[in-house]
C-alpha atoms as a PDB file:
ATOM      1  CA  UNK A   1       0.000   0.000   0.000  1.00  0.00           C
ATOM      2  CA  UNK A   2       2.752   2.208   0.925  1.00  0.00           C
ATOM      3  CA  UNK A   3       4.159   1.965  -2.488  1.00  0.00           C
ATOM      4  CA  UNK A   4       0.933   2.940  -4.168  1.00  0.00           C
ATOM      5  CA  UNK A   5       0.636   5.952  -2.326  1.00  0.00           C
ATOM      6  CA  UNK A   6       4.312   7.038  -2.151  1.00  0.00           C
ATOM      7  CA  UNK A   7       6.381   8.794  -5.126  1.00  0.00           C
ATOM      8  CA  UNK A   8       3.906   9.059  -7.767  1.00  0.00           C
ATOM      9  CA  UNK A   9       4.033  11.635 -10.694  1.00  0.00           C
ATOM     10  CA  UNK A  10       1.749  12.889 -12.933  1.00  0.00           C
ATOM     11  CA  UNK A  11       1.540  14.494 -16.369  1.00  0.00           C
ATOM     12  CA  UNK A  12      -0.801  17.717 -16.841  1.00  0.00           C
ATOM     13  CA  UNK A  13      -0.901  16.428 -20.553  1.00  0.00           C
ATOM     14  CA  UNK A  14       0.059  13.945 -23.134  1.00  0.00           C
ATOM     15  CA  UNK A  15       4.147  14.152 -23.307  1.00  0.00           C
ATOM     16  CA  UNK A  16       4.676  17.031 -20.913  1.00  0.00           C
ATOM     17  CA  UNK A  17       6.872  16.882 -18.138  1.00  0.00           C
ATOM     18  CA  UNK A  18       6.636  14.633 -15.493  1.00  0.00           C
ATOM     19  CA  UNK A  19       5.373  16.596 -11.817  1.00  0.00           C
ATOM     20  CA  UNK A  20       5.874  15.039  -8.245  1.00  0.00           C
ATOM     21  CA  UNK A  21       2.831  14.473  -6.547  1.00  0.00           C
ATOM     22  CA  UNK A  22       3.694  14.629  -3.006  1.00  0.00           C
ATOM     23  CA  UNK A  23       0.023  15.327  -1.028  1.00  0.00           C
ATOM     24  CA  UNK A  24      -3.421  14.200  -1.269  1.00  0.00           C
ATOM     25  CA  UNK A  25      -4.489  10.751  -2.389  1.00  0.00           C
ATOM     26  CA  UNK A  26      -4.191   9.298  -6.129  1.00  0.00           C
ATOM     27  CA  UNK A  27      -7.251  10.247  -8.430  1.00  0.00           C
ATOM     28  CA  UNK A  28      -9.492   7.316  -9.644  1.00  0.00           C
ATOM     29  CA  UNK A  29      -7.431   4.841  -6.914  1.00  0.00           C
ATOM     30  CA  UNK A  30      -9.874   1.958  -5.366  1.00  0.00           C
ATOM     31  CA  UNK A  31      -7.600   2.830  -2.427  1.00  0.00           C
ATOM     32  CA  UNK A  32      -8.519   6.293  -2.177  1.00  0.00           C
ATOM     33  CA  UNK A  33     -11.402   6.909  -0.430  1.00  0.00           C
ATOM     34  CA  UNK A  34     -10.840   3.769   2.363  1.00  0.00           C
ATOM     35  CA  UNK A  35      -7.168   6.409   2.725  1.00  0.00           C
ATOM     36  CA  UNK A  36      -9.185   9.455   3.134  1.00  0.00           C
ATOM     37  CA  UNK A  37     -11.951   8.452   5.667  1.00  0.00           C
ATOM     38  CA  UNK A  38      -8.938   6.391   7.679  1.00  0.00           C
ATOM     39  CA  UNK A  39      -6.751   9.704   7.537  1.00  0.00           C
ATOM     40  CA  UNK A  40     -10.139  12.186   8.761  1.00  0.00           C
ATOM     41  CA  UNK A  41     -11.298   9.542  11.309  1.00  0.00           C
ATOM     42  CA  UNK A  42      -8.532  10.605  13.284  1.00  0.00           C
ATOM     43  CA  UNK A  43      -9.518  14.395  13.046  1.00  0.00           C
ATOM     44  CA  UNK A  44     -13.339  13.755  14.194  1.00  0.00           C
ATOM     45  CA  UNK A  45     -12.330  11.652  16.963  1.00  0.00           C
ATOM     46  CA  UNK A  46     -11.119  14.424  18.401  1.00  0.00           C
ATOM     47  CA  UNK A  47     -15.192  15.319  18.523  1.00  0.00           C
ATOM     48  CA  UNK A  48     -16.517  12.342  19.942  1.00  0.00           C
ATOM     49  CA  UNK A  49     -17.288  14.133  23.195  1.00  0.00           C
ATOM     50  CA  UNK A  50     -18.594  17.350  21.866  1.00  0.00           C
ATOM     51  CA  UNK A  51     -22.175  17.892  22.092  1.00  0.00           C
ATOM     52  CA  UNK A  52     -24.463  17.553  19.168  1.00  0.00           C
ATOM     53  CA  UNK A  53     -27.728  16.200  18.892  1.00  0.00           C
ATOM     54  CA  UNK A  54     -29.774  13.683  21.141  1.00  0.00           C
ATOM     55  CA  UNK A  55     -30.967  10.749  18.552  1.00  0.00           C
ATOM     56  CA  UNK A  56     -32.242   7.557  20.447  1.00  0.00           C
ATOM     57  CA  UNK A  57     -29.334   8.615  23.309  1.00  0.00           C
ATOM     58  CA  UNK A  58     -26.973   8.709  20.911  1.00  0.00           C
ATOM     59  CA  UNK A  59     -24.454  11.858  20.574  1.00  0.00           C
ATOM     60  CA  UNK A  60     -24.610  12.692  16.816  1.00  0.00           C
ATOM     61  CA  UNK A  61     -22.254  15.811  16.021  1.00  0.00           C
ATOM     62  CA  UNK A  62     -21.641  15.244  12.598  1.00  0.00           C
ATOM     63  CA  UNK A  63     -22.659  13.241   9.062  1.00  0.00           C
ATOM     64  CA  UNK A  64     -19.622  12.654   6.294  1.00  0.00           C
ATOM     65  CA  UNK A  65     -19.809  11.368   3.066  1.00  0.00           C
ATOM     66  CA  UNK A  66     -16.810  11.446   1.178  1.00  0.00           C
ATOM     67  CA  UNK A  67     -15.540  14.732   1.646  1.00  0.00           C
ATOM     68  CA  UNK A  68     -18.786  16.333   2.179  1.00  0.00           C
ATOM     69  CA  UNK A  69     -19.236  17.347   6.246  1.00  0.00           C
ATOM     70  CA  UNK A  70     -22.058  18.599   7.879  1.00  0.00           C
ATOM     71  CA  UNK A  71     -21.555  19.267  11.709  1.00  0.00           C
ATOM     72  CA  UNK A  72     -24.758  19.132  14.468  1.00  0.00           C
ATOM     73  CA  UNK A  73     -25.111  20.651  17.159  1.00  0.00           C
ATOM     74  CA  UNK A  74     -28.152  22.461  19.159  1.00  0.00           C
ATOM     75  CA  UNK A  75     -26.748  25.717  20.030  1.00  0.00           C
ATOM     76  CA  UNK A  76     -24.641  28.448  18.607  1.00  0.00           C
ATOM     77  CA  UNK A  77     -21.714  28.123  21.221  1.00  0.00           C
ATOM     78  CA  UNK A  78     -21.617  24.071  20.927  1.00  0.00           C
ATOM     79  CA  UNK A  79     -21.442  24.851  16.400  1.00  0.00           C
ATOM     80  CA  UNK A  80     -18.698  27.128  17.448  1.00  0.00           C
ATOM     81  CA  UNK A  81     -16.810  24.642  19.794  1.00  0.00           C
ATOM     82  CA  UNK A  82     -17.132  22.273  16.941  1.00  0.00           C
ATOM     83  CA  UNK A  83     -16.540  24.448  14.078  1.00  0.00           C
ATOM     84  CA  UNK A  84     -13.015  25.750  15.730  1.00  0.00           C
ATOM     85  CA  UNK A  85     -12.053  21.813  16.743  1.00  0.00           C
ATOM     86  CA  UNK A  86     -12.439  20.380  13.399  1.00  0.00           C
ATOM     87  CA  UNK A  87     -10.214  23.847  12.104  1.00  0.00           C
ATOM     88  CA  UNK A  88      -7.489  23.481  14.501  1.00  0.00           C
ATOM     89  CA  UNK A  89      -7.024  19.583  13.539  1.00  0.00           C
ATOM     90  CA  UNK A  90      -7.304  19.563  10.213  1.00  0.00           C
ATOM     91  CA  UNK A  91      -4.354  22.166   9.527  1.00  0.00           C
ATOM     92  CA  UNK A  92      -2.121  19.926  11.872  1.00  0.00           C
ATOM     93  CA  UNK A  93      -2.944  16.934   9.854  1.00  0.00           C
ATOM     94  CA  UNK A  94      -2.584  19.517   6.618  1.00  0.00           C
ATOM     95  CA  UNK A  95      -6.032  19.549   6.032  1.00  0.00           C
ATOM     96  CA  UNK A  96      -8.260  23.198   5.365  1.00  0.00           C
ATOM     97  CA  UNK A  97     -11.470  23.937   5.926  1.00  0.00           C
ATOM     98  CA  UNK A  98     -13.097  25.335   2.525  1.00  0.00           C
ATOM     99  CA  UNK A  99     -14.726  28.622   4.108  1.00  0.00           C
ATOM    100  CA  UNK A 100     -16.382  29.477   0.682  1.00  0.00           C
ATOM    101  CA  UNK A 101     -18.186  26.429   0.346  1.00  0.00           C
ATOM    102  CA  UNK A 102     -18.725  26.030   4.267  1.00  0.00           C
ATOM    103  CA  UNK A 103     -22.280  27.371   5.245  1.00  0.00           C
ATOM    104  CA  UNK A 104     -24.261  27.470   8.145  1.00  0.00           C
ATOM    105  CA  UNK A 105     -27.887  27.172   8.795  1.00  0.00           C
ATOM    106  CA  UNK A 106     -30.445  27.281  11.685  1.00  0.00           C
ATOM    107  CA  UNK A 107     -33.326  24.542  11.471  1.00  0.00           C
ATOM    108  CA  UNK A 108     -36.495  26.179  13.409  1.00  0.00           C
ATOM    109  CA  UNK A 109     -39.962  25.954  13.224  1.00  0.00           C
ATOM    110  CA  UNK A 110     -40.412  29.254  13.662  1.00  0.00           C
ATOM    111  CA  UNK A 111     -38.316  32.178  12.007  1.00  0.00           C
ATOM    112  CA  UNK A 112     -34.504  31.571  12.667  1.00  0.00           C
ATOM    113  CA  UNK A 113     -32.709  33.567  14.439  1.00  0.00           C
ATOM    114  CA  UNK A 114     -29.112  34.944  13.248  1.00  0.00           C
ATOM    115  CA  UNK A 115     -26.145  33.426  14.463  1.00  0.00           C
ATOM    116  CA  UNK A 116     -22.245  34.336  14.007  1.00  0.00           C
ATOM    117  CA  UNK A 117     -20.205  31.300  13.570  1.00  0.00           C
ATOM    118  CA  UNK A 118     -16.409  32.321  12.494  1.00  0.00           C
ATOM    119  CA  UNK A 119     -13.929  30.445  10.905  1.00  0.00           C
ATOM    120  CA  UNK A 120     -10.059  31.929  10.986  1.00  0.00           C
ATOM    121  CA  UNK A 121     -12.154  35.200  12.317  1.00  0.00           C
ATOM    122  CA  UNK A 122     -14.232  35.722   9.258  1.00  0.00           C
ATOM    123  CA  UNK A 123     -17.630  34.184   9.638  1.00  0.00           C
ATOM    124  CA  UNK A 124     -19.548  32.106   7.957  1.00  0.00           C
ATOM    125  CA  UNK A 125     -22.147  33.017   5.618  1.00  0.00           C
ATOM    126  CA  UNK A 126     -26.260  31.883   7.271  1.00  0.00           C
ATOM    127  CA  UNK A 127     -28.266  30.143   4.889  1.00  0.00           C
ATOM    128  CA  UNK A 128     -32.253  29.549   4.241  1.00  0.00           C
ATOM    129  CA  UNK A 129     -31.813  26.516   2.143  1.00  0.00           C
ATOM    130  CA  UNK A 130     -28.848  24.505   1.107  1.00  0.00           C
ATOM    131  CA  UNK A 131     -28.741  21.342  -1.633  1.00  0.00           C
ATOM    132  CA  UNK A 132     -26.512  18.649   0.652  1.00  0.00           C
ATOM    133  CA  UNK A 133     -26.092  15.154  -1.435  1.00  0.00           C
ATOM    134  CA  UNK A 134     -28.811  15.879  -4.031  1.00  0.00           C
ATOM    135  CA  UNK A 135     -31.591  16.889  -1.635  1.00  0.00           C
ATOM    136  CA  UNK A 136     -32.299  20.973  -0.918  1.00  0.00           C
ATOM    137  CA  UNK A 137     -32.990  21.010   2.951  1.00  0.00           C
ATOM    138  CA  UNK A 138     -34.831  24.456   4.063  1.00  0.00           C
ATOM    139  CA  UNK A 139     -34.368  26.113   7.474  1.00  0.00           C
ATOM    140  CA  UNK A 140     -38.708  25.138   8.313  1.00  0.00           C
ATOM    141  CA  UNK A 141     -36.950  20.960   7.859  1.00  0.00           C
ATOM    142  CA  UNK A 142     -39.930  20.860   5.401  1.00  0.00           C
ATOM    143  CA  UNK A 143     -40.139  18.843   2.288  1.00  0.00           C
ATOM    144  CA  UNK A 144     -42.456  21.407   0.031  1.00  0.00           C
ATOM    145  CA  UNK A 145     -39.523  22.958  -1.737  1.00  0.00           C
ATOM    146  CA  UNK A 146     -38.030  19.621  -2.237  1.00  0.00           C
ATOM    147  CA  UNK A 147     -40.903  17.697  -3.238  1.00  0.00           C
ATOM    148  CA  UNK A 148     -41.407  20.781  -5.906  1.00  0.00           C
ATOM    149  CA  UNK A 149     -38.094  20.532  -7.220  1.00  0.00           C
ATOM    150  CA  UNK A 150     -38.431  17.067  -7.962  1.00  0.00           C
ATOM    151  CA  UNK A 151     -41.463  17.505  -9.470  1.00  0.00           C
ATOM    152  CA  UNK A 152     -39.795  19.457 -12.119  1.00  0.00           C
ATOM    153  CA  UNK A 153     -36.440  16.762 -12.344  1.00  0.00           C
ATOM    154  CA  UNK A 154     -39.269  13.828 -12.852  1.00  0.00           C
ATOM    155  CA  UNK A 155     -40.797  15.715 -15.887  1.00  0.00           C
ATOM    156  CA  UNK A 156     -37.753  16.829 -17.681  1.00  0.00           C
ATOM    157  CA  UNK A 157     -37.254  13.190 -17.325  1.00  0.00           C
ATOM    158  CA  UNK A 158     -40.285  12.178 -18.749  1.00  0.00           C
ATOM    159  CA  UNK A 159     -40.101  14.505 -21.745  1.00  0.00           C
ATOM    160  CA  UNK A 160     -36.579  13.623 -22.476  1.00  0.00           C
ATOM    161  CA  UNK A 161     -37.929   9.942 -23.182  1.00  0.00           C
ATOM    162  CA  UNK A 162     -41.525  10.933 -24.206  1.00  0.00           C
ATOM    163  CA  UNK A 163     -40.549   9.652 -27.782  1.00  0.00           C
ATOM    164  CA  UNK A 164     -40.681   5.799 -26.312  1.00  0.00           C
ATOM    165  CA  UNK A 165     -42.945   6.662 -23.331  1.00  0.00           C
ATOM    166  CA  UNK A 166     -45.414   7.648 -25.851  1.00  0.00           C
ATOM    167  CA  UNK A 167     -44.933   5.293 -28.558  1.00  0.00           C
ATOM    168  CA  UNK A 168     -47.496   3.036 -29.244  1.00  0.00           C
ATOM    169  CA  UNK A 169     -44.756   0.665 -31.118  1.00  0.00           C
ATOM    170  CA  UNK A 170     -43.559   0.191 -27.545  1.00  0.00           C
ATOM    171  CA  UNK A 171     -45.592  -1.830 -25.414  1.00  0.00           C
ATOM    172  CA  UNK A 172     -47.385  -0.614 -22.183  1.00  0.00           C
ATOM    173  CA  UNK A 173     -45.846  -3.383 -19.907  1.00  0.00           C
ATOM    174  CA  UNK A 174     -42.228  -2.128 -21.152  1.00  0.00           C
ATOM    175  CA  UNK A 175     -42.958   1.514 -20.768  1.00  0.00           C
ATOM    176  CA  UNK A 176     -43.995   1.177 -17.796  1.00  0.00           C
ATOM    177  CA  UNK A 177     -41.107  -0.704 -16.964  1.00  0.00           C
ATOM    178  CA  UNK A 178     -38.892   2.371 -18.683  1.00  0.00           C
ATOM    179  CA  UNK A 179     -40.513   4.790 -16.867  1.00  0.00           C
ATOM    180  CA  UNK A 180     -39.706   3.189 -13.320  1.00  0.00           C
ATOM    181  CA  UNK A 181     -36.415   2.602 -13.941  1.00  0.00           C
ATOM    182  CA  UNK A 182     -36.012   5.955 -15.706  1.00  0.00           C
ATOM    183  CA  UNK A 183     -38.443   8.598 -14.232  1.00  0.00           C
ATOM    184  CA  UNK A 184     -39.768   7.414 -10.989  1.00  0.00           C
ATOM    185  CA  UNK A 185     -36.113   6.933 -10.264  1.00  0.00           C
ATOM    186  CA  UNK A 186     -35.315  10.577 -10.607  1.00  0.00           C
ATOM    187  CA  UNK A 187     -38.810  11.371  -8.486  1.00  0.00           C
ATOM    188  CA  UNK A 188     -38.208   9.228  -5.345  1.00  0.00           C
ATOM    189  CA  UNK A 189     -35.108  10.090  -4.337  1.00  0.00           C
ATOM    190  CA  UNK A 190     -34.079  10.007  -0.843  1.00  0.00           C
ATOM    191  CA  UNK A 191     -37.987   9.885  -0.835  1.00  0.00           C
ATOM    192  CA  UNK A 192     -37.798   8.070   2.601  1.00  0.00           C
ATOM    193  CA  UNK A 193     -36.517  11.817   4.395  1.00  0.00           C
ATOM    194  CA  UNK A 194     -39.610  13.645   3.155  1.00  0.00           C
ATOM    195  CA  UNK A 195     -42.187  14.632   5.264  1.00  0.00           C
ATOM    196  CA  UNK A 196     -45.695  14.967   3.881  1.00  0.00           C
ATOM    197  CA  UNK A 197     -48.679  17.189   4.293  1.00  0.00           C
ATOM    198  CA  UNK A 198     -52.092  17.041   2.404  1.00  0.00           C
ATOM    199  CA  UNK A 199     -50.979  19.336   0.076  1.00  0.00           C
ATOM    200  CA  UNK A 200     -47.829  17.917  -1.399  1.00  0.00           C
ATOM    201  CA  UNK A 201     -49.399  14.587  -1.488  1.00  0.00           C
ATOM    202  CA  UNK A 202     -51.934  16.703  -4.025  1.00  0.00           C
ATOM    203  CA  UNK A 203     -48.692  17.728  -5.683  1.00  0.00           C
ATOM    204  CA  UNK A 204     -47.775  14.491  -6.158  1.00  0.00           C
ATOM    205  CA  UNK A 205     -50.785  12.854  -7.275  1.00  0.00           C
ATOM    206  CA  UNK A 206     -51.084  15.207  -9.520  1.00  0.00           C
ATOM    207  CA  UNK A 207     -47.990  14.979 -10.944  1.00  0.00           C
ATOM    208  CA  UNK A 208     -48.682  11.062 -11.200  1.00  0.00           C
ATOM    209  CA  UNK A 209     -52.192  11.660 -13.497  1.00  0.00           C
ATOM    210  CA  UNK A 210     -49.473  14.185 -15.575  1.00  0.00           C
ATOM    211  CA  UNK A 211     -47.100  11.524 -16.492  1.00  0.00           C
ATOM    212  CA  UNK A 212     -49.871   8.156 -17.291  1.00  0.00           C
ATOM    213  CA  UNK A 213     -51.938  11.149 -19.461  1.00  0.00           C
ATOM    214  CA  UNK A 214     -48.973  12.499 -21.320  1.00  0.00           C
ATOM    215  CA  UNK A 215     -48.008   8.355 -21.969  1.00  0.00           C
ATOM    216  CA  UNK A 216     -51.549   7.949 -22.810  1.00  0.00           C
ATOM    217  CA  UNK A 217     -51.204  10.577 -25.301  1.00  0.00           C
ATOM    218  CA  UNK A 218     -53.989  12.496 -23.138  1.00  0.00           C
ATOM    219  CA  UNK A 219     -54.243  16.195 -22.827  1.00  0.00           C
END
């Protein structure tokens, strides 16, 4: 493993000069990502005690996927803690936190109050809504704005693929069968996280009678 990892070079194009590449992990690798989430397990451990949130009696202060982070916690001085933590470790393990990309955002049923979380002293811009693996999350932890967005995804979908979907050289059984795999797909999504209310289950039925009339060639 050592020998992958260690004193590889790289090209920035076909017959150019050869470049040392002497940080980070190897692009494309199978290794890769098991290297990363080994080398940043040893920067959140350093969190393990630091509250977060309650779930089930559980301390949960923070979700990671790849190199996506999103850190949990129920007030603005316990963020803070954990914010400045995760900062200090990461530059001793050579690591920096991306302060353009890193947002903040207050989840409240009622209107959110400001807060002022800082990062190297400059501080971090507060967000209403914020798209975090593919799903937009809004500060009211609602799923209307979601649900509407994929609304919109499911009939691009549709209409890119309306030529078979509304073939009658196709048969039903494999349109239907197209349309599962193809535009359902693209409607449920991380489906399971939404909450529902009377009126986006309207949405959604009607969005359901939209796609079997436009296959049915039905105005």
């Amino acid at each position: 493993m050592r020998s992958v990892v260690l004193d590889n070079k790289g090209q920035l194009c076909i017959f150019s000069d050869e470049v040392d590449i002497k940080k980070g992990v190897r692009q494309g690798c199978v290794l890769s990502p098991s290297l990363f989430n080994l080398y940043t397990e040893y920067i959140f451990r350093e969190i393990d005690d630091v509250p977060g949130l309650r779930v089930n009696g559980e301390n949960i202060n923070n979700l990671r996927y790849a190199d996506d982070t999103v850190l949990l916690a129920e007030s603005e001085n316990d963020l803070q803690n954990l914010v400045t933590i995760i900062e200090e470790k990461s530059e001793q393990y050579g690591l920096m936190m991306n302060t353009k990309k890193t947002k903040v955002m207050v989840i409240s049923k009622r209107e959110p109050p400001k807060v002022n979380i800082k990062v190297k002293g400059k501080c971090i811009e507060q967000i209403e809504q914020f798209k975090y693996l593919g799903q937009l999350i809004t500060t009211d932890a609602r799923s209307d704005d979601e649900i509407k967005s994929r609304i919109i995804i499911t009939k691009s979908a549709f209409t890119k693929l309306s030529h078979i979907l509304t073939s009658k050289r196709v048969g039903l059984l494999t349109r239907l069968r197209v349309m599962k795999c193809f535009v359902w797909s693209q409607f449920l999504y991380a489906s399971e996280t939404w909450t529902l209310n009377k009126n986006t289950e309207k949405r959604i039925e009607a969005m359901e009678m939209w796609l079997y009339r436009r296959m049915q060639r039905k105005s």
